[in-house]
N, C-alpha and C. Protein backbone atom coordinates (compact mmCIF):
# COMPACT_ATOMS: atom_id res chain seq x y z
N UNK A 1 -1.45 -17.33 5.06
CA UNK A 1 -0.05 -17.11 5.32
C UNK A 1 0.34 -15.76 4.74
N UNK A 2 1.16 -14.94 5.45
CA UNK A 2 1.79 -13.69 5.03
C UNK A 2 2.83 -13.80 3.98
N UNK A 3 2.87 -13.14 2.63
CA UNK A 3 3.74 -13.04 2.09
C UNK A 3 4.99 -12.08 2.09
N UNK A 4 5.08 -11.21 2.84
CA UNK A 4 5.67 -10.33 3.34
C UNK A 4 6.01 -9.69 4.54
N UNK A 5 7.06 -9.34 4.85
CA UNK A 5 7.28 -8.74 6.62
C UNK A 5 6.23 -7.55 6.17
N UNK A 6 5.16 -7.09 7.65
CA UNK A 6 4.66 -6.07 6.76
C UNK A 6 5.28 -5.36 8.69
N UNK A 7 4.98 -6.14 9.74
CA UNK A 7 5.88 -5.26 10.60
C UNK A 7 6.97 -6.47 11.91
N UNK A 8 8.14 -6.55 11.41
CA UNK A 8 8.90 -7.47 12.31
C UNK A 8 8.58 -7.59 13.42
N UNK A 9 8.65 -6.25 14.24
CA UNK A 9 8.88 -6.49 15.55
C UNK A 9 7.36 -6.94 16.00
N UNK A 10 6.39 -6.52 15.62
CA UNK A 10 5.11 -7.35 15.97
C UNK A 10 4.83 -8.67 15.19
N UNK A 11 5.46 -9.37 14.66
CA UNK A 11 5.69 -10.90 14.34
C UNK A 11 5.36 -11.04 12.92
N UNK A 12 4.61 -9.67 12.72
CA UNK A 12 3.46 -9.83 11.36
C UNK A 12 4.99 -10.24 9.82
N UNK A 13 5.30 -11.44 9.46
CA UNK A 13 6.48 -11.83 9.03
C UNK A 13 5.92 -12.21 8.14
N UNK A 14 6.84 -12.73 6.54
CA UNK A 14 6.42 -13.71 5.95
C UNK A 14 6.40 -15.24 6.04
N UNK A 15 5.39 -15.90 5.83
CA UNK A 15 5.53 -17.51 6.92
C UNK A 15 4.64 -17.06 7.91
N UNK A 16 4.15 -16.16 8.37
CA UNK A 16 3.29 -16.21 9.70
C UNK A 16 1.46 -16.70 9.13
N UNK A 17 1.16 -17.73 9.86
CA UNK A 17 0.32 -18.54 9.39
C UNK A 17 -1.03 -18.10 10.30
N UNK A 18 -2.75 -17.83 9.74
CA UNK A 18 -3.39 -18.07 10.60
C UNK A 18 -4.76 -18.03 9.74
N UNK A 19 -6.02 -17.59 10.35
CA UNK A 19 -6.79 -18.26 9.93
C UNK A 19 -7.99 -16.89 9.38
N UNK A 20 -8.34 -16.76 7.97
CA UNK A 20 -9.33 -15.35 7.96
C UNK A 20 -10.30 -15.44 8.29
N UNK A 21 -11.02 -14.54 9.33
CA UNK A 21 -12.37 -14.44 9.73
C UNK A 21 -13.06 -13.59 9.67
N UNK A 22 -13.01 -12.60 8.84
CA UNK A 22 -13.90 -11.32 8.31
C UNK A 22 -12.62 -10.80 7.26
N UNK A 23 -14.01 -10.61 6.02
CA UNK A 23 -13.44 -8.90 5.47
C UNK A 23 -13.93 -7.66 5.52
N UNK A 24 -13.23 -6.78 5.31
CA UNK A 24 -13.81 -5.17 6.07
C UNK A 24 -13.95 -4.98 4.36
N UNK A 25 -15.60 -4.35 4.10
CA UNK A 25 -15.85 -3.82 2.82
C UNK A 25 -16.08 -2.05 2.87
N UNK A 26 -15.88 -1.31 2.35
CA UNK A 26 -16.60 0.09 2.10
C UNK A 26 -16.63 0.44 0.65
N UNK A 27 -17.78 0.98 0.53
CA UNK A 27 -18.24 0.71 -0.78
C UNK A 27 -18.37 0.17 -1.64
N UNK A 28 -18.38 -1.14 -1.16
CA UNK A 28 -18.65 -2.09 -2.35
C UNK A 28 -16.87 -2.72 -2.00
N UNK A 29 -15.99 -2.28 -1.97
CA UNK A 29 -14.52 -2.51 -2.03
C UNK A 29 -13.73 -3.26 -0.55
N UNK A 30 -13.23 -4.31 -0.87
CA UNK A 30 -12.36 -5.03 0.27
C UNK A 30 -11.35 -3.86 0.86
N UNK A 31 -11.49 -3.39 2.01
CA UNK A 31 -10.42 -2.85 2.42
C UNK A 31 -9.11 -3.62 3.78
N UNK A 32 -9.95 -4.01 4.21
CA UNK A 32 -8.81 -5.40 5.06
C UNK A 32 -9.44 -6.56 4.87
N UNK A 33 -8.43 -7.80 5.51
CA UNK A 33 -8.69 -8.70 5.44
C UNK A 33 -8.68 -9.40 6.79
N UNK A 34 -9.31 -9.53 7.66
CA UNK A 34 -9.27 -9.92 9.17
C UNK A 34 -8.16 -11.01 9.69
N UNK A 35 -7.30 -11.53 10.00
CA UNK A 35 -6.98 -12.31 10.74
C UNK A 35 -6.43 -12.96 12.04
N UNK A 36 -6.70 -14.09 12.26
CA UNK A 36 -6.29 -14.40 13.26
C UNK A 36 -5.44 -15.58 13.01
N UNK A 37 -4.15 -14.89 13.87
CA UNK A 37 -3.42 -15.26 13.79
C UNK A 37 -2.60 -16.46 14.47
N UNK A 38 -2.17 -17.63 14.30
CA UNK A 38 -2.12 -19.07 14.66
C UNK A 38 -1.37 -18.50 16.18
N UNK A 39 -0.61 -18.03 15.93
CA UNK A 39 0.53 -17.84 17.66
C UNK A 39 0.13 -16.42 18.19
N UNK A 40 -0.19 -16.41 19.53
CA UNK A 40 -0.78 -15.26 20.20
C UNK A 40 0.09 -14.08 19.95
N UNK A 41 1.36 -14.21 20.08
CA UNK A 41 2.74 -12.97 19.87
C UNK A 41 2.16 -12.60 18.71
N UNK A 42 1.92 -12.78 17.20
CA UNK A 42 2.12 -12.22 16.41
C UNK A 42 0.58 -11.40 16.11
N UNK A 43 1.11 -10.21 15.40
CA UNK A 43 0.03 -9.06 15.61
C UNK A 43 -0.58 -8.53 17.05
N UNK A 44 -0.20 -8.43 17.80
CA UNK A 44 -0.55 -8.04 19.02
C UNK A 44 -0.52 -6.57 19.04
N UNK A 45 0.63 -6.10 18.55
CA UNK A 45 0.24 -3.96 18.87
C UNK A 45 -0.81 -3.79 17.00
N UNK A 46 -0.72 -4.53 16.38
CA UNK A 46 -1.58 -4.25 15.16
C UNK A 46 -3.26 -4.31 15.35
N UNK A 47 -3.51 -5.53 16.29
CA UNK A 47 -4.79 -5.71 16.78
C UNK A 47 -5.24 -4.73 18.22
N UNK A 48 -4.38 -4.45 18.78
CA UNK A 48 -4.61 -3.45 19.74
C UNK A 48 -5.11 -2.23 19.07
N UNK A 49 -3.99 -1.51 18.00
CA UNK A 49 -4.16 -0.09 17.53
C UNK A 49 -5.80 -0.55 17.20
N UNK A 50 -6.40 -1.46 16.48
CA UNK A 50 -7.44 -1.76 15.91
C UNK A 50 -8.06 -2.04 16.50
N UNK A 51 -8.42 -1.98 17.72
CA UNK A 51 -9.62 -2.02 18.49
C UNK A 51 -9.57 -2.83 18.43
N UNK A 52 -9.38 -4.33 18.51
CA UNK A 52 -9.52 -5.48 18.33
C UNK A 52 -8.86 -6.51 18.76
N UNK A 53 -9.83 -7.57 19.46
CA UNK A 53 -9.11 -8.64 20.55
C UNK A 53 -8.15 -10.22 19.63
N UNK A 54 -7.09 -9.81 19.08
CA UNK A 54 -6.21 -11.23 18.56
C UNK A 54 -6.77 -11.37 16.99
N UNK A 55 -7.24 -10.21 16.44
CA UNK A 55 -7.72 -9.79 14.77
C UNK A 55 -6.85 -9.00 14.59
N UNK A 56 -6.37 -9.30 13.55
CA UNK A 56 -5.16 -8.19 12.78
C UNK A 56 -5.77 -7.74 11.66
N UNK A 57 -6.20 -6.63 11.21
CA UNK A 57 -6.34 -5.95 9.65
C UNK A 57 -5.36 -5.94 8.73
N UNK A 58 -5.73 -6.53 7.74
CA UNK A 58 -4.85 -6.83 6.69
C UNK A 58 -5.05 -5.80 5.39
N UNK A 59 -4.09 -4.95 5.08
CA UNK A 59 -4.98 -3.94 4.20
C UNK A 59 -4.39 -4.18 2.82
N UNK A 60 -3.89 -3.45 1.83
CA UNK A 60 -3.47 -3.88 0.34
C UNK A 60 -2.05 -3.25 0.40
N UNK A 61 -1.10 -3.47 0.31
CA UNK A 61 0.13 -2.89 -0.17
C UNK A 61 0.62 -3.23 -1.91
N UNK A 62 1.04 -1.89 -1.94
CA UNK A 62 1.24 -1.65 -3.39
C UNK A 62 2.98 -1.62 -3.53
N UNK A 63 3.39 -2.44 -4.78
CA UNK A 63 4.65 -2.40 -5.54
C UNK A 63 4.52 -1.81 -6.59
N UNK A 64 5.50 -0.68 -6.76
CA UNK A 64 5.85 0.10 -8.40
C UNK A 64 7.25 -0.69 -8.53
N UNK A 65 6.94 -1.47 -10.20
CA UNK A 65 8.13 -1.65 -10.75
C UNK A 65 7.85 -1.32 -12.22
N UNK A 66 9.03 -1.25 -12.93
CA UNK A 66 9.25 -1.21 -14.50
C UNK A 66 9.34 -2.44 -14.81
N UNK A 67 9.10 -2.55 -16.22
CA UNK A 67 8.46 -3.10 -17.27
C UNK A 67 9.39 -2.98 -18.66
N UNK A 68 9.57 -3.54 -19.35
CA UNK A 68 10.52 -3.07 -20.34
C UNK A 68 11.81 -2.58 -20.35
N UNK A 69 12.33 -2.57 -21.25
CA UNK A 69 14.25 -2.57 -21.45
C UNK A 69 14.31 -1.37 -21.85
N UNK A 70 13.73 -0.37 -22.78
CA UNK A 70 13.84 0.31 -23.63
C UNK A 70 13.15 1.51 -22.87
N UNK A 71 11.86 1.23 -22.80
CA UNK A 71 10.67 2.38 -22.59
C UNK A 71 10.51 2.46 -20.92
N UNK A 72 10.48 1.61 -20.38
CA UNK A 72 10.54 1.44 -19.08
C UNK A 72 9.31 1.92 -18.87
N UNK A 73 7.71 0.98 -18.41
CA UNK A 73 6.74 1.93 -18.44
C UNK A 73 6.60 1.37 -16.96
N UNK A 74 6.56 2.39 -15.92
CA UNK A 74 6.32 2.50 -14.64
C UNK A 74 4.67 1.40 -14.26
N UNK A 75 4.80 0.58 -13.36
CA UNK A 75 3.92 -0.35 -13.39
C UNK A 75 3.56 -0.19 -11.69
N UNK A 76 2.04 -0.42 -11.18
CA UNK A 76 1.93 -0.55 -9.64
C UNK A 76 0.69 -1.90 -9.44
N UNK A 77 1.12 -2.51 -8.51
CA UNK A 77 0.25 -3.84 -8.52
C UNK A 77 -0.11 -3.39 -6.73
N UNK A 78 -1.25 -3.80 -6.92
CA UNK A 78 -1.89 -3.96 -5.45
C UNK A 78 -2.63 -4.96 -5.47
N UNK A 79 -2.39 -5.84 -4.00
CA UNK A 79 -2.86 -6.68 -3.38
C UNK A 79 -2.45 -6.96 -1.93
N UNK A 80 -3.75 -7.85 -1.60
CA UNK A 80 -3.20 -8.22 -0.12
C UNK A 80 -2.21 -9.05 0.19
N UNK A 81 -1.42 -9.08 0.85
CA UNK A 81 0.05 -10.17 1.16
C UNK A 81 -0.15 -11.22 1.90
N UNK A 82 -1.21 -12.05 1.09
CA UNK A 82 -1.70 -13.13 1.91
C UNK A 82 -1.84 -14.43 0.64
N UNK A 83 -1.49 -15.61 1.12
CA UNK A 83 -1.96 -16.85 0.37
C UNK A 83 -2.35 -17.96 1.10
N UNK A 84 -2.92 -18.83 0.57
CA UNK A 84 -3.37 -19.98 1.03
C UNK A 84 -2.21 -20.90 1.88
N UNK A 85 -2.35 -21.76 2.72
CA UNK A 85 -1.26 -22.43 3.31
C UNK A 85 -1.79 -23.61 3.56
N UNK A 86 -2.71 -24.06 3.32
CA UNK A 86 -3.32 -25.17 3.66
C UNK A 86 -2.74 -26.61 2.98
N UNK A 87 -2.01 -26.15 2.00
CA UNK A 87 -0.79 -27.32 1.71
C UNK A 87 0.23 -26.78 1.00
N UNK A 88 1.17 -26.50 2.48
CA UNK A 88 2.37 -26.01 1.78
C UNK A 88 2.89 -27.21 1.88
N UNK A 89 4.51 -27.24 0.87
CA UNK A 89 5.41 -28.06 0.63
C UNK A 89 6.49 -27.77 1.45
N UNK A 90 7.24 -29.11 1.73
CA UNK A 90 8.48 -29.21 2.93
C UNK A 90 9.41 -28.28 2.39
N UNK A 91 9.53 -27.78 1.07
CA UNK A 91 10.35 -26.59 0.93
C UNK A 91 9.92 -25.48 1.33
N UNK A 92 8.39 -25.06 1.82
CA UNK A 92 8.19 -23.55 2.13
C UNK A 92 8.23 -23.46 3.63
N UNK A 93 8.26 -24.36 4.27
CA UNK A 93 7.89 -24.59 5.54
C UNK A 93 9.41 -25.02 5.96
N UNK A 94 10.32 -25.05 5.54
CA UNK A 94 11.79 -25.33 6.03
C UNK A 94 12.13 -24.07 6.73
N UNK A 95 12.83 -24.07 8.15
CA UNK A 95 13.07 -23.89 8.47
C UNK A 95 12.59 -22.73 9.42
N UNK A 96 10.91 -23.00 9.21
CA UNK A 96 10.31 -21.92 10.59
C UNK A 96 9.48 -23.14 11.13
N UNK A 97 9.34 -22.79 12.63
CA UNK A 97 8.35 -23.64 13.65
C UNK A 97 7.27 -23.83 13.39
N UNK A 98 6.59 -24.81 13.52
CA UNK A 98 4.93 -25.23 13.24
C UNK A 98 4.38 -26.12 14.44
N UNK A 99 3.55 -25.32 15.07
CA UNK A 99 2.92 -26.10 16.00
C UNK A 99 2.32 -27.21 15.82
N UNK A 100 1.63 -27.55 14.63
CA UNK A 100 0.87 -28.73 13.81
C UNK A 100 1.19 -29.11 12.80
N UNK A 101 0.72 -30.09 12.17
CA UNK A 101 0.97 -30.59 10.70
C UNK A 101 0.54 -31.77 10.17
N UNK A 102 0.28 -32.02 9.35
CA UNK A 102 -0.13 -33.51 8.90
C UNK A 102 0.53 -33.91 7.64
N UNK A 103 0.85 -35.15 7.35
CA UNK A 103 1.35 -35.85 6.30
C UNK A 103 0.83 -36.91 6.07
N UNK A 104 0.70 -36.83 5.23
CA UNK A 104 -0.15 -37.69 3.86
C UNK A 104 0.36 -39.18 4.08
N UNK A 105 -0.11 -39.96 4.32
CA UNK A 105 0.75 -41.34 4.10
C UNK A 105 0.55 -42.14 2.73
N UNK A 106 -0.21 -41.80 1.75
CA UNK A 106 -0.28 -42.20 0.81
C UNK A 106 1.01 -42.01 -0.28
N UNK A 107 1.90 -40.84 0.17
CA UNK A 107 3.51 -40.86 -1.17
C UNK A 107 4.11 -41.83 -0.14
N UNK A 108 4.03 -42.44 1.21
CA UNK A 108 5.04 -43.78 1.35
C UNK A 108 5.65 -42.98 2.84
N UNK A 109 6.32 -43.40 3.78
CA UNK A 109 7.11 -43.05 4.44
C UNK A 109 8.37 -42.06 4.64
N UNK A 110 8.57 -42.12 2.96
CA UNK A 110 9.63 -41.36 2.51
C UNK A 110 8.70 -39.31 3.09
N UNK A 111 7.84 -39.30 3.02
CA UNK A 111 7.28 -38.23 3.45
C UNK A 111 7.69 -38.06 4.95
N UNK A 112 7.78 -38.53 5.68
CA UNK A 112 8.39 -38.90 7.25
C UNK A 112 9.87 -38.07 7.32
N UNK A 113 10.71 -38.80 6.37
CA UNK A 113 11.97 -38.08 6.33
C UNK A 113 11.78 -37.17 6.06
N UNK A 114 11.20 -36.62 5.34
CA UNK A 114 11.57 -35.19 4.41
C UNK A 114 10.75 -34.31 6.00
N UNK A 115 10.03 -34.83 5.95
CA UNK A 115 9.25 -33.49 7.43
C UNK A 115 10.25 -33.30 8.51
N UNK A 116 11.27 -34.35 8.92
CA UNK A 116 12.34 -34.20 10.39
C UNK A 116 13.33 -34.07 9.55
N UNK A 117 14.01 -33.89 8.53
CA UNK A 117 15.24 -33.45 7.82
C UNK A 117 15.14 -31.64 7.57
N UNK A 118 13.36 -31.34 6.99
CA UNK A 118 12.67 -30.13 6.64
C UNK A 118 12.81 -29.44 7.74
N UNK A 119 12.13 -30.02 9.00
CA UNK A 119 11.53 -28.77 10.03
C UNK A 119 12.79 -28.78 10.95
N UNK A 120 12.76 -27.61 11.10
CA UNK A 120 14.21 -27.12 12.32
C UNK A 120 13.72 -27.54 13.92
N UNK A 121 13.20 -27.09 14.15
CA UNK A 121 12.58 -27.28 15.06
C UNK A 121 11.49 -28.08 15.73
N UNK A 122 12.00 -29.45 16.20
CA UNK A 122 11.11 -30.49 16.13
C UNK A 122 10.02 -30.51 17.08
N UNK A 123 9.09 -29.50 16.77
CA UNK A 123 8.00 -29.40 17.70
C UNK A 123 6.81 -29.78 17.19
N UNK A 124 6.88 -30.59 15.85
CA UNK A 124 5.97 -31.07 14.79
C UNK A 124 4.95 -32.24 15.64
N UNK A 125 3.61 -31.95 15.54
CA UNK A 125 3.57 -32.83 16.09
C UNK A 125 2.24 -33.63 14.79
N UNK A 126 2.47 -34.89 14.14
CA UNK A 126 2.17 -35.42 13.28
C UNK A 126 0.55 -36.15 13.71
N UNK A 127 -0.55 -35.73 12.94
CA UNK A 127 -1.96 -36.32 12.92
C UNK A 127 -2.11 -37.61 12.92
């Protein structure tokens, strides 16, 4: 899952869910992260520029923030804008579309409600 819009109008959003199938190394060093992406719309001019049929390159984006009250020491973090999704919670998943999903029947039925109260768009379709 994307943690960040990295480009709107090509879908690449945060919440956009799909699946990694290569990483690109040079020199020893991760430079993208391959994916493919669950809904055909999203990444489409990203996988084009990239030579590449429905693979999006995922590369590292960097944040500078400060640190301290006083001294303020200029700070930069890099990483890829990607996390696991393989069990998100009805709070992260509120209110964008999901073609699939499964729920647990072991917390009780009460899991039932929370997924058609959660998802906006009832296109859920339950395992």
């Amino acid at each position: 899952m994307l943690t960040s819009n990295l480009n709107v109008s090509d879908g690449l959003v945060n919440g956009a869910t799909g699946t990694v199938e290569d990483i690109e190394l040079q020199n020893g060093q991760v430079q993208h992260v391959i994916v493919h992406f669950d809904r055909e719309d999203v990444g489409q001019q990203a996988s084009k520029a990239a030579g590449r049929h429905q693979q999006v390159p995922i590369g590292r984006h960097e944040a500078k923030f400060t640190v301290g009250r006083h001294y303020g020491a200029e700070m930069t973090r890099s990483q890829f804008p990607l996390t696991l999704a393989w069990g998100c919670t009805i709070h992260k998943v509120q209110g964008i579309t999901v073609d699939h999903g499964r729920c647990t029947t072991e917390v009780g039925p009460r899991c039932l409600r929370l997924i058609t109260r959660g998802v906006w768009r009832p296109r859920l379709m339950l395992k």
